[in-house]
Protein backbone atom coordinates (compact mmCIF):
# COMPACT_ATOMS: atom_id res chain seq x y z
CA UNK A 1 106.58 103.00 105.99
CA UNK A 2 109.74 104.60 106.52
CA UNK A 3 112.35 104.86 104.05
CA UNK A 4 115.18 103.45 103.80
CA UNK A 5 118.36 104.78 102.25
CA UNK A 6 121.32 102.42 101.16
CA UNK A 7 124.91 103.93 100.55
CA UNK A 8 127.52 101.60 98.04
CA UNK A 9 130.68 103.36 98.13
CA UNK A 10 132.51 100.56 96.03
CA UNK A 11 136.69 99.75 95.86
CA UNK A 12 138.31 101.79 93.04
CA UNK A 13 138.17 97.96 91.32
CA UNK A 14 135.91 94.97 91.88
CA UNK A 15 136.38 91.26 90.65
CA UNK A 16 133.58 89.76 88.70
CA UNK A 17 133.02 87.82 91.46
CA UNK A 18 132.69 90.78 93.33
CA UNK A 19 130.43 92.58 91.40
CA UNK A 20 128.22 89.72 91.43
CA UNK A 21 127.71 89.66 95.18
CA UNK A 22 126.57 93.39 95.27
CA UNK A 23 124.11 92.70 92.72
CA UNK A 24 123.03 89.89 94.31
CA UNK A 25 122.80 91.93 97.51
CA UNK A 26 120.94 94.64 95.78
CA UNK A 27 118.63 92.15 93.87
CA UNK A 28 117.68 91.17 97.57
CA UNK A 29 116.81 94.38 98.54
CA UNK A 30 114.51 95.66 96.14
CA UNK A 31 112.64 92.06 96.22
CA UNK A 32 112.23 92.98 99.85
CA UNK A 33 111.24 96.70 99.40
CA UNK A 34 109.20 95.37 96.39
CA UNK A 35 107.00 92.71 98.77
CA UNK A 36 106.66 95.49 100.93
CA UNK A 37 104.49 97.94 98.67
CA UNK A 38 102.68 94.97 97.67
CA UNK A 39 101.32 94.56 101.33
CA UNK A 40 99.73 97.96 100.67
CA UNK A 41 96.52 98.09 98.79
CA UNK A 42 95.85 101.68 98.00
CA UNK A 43 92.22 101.05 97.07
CA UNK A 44 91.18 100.47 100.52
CA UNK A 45 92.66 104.17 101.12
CA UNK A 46 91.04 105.10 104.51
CA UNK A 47 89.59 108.49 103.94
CA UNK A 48 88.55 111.69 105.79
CA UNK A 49 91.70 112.33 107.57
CA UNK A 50 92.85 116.22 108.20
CA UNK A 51 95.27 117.54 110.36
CA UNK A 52 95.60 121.79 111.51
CA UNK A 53 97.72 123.80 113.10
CA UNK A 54 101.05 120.98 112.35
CA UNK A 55 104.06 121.96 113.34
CA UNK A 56 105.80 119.54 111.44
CA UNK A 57 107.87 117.47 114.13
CA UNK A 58 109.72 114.12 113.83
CA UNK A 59 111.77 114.04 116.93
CA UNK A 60 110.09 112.74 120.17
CA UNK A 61 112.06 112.79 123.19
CA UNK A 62 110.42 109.80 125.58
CA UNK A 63 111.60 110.97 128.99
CA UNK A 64 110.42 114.68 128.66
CA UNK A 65 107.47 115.60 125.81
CA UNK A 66 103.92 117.60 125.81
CA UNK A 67 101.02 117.34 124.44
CA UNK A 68 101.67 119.56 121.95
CA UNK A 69 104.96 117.89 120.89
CA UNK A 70 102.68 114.61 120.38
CA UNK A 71 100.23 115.87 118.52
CA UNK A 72 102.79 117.93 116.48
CA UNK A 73 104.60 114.37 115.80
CA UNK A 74 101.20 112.43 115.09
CA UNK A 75 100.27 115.37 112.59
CA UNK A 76 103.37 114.92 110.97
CA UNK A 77 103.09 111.11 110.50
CA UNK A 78 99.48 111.09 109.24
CA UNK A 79 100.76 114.12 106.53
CA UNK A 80 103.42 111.76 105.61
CA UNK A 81 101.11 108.85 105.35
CA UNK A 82 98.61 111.20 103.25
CA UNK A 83 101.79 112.43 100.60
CA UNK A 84 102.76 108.89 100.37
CA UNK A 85 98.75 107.90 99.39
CA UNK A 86 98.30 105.86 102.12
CA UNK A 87 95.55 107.54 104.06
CA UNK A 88 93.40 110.30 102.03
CA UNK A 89 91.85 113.69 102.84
């Protein structure tokens, strides 16, 4: 799951009814980020995953990549996946 980062840079004032509206707004997203952990069940953690020799690498460039690059970007993701509890050593 990647994550996602909001940014609220706000007027120097806001109306009530403004203020409402970014709660409301905000309220939506965490109900959405919220239904989103709860799609992950932790206790069926898929075990016995182990990565070596990571480079760690999140850029892929489609048109012009090696082996090496790929497996330096799938070693990456499944160390990412591992910190976040998702798949387990």
């Amino acid at each position: 799951m990647a994550k996602e980062y909001y940014s609220i840079n706000p007027p120097a004032s806001l109306t009530l009814e403004e203020i409402q509206r970014v709660f409301n707004e905000l309220n939506v997203r965490l109900l959405s980020i919220s239904h989103r952990l709860n799609l992950i069940d932790l206790n069926d953690q898929s075990t016995g995953w182990a990565m070596t020799n990571v480079t760690s690498d999140k850029v892929l460039d489609a048109d012009s990549t090696s082996t090496t690059e790929l497996a330096d970007v799938l070693g990456t993701l499944i160390d990412t996946l591992k910190d976040y509890g998702i798949l387990g050593s």
